[in-house]
Protein backbone atom coordinates (compact mmCIF):
# COMPACT_ATOMS: atom_id res chain seq x y z
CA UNK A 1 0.00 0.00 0.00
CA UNK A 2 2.89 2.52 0.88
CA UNK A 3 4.62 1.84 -2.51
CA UNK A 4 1.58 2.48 -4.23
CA UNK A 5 1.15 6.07 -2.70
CA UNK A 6 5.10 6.61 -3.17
CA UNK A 7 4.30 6.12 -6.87
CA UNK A 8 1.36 8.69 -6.64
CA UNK A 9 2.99 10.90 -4.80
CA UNK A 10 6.25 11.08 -7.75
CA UNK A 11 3.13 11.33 -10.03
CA UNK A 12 1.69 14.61 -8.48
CA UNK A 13 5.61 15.76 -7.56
CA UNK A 14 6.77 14.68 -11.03
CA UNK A 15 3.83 17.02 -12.04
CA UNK A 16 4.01 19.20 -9.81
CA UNK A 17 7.57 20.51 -10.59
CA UNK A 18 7.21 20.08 -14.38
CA UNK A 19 4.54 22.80 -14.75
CA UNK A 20 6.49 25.37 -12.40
CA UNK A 21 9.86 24.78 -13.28
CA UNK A 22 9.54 27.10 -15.91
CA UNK A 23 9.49 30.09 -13.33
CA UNK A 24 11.35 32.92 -13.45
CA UNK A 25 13.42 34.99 -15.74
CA UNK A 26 16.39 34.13 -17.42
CA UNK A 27 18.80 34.60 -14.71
CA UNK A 28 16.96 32.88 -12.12
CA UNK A 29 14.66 30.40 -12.13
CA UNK A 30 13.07 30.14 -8.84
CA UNK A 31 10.71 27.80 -9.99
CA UNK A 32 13.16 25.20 -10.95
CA UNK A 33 15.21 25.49 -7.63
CA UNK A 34 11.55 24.90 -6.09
CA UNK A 35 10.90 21.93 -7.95
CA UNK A 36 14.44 20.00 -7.41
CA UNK A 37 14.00 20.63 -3.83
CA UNK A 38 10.18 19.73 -3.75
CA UNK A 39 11.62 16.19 -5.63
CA UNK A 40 14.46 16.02 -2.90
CA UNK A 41 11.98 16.31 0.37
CA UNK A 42 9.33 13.88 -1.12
CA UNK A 43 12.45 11.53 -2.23
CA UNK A 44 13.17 11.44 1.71
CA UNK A 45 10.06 11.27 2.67
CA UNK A 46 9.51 8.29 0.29
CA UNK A 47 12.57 6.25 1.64
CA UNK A 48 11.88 7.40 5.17
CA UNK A 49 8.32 6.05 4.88
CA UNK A 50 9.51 2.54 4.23
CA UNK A 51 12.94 2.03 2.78
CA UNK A 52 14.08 1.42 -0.75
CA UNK A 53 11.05 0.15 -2.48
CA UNK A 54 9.02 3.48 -1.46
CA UNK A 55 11.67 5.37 -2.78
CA UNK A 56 11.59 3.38 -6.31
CA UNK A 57 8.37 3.40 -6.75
CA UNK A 58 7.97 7.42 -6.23
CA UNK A 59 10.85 7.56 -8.86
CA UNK A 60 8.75 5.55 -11.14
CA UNK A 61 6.02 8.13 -10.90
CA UNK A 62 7.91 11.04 -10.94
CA UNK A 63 9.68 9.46 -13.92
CA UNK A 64 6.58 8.45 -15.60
CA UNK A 65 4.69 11.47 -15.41
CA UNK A 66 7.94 14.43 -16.28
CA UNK A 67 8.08 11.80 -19.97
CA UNK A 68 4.33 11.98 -20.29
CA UNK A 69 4.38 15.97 -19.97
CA UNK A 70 7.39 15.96 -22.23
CA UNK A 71 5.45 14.25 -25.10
CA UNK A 72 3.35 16.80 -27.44
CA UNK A 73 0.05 16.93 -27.10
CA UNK A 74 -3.05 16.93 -28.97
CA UNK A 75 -2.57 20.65 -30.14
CA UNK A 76 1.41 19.96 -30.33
CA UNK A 77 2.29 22.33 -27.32
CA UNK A 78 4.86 20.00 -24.70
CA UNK A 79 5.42 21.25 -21.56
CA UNK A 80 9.13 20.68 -21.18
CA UNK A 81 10.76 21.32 -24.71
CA UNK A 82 14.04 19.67 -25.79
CA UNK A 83 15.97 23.20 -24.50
CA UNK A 84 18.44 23.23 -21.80
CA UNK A 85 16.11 24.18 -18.75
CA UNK A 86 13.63 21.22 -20.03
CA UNK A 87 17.09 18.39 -19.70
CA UNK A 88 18.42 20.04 -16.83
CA UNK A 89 14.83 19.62 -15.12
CA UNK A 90 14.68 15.65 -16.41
CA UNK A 91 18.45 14.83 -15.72
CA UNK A 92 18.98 16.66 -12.40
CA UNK A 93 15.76 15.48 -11.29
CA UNK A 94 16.52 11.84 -11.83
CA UNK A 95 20.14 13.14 -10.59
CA UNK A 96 18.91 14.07 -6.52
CA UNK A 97 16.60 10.82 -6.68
CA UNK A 98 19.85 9.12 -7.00
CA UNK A 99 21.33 10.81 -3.83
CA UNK A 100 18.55 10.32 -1.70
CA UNK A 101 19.11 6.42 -2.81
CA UNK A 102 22.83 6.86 -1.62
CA UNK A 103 22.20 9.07 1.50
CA UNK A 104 23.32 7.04 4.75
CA UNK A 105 21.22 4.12 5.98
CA UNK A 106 21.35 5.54 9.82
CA UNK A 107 19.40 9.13 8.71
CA UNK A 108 16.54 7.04 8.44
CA UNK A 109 17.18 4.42 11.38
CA UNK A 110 14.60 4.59 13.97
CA UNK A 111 17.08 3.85 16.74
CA UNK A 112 18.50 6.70 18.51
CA UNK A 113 22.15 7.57 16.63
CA UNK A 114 23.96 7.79 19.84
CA UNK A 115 22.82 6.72 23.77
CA UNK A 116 24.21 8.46 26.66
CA UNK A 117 24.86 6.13 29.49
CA UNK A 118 23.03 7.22 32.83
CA UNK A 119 25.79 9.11 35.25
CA UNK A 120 27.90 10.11 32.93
C-alpha cells in the first residue's frame, strides 16, 4: 500500500515541478530550484516512509509522469521542450533521486544515533 502512494505521490511531484519549473526569468529560475528541492523532500520522505522500495516506486512516478508531460500533445504544445532548462529539469531530477538512494542508511534508522549512558 505505501509503494503504491510513493508512486502517486512522484506522479503529483513529477507534475508538480514540471509545470512550475519554468518560473522565473532568465537569470533565475526560482521555480526550478523549487521543484528539485520539492523532488528532494518527497524523495526522503519516500525512503523514510519505508525504505528502498518506497523510494523506487515514487521515482517511477515522478519518472513516468515528467516523460508523459514531455510528449506533445493533442494541439502539439509540450510542456518541457528539448531546450536546456527542459534536460536540466529531467536529468537533475533523476540526478537528486539518485542521492537520496545513496544518502546514509542511519538518517533514516529509527534507533537513537547515539545513547548516553546514565551518570555520565
Amino acid at each position: 500500500m505505501r509503494t503504491l502512494l510513493a508512486v502517486l505521490l512522484g506522479v503529483v511531484m513529477g507534475g508538480l515541478g514540471t509545470v512550475v519549473h519554468r518560473f522565473g526569468d532568465d537569470s533565475w529560475y526560482l521555480g526550478l530550484l523549487l521543484a528539485l528541492a520539492l523532488t528532494a523532500a518527497a524523495g526522503v520522505l519516500s525512503r523514510a516512509w519505508a525504505g528502498y522500495g518506497t523510494l523506487l516506486g515514487f521515482g517511477v512516478g515522478w519518472v513516468v509522469m515528467v516523460q508523459a508531460l514531455s510528449l506533445p500533445g493533442s494541439g502539439g504544445d509540450v510542456i518541457v521542450p528539448a531546450g536546456v532548462l527542459g534536460m536540466v529539469w529531467s536529468y537533475v531530477g533523476v540526478a537528486v533521486l539518485a542521492v537520496v538512494a545513496f544518502l546514509p542508511p542511519s538518517w533514516f534508522a529509527e534507533v537513537p544515533a547515539r545513547r548516553d549512558r546514565p551518570g555520565a
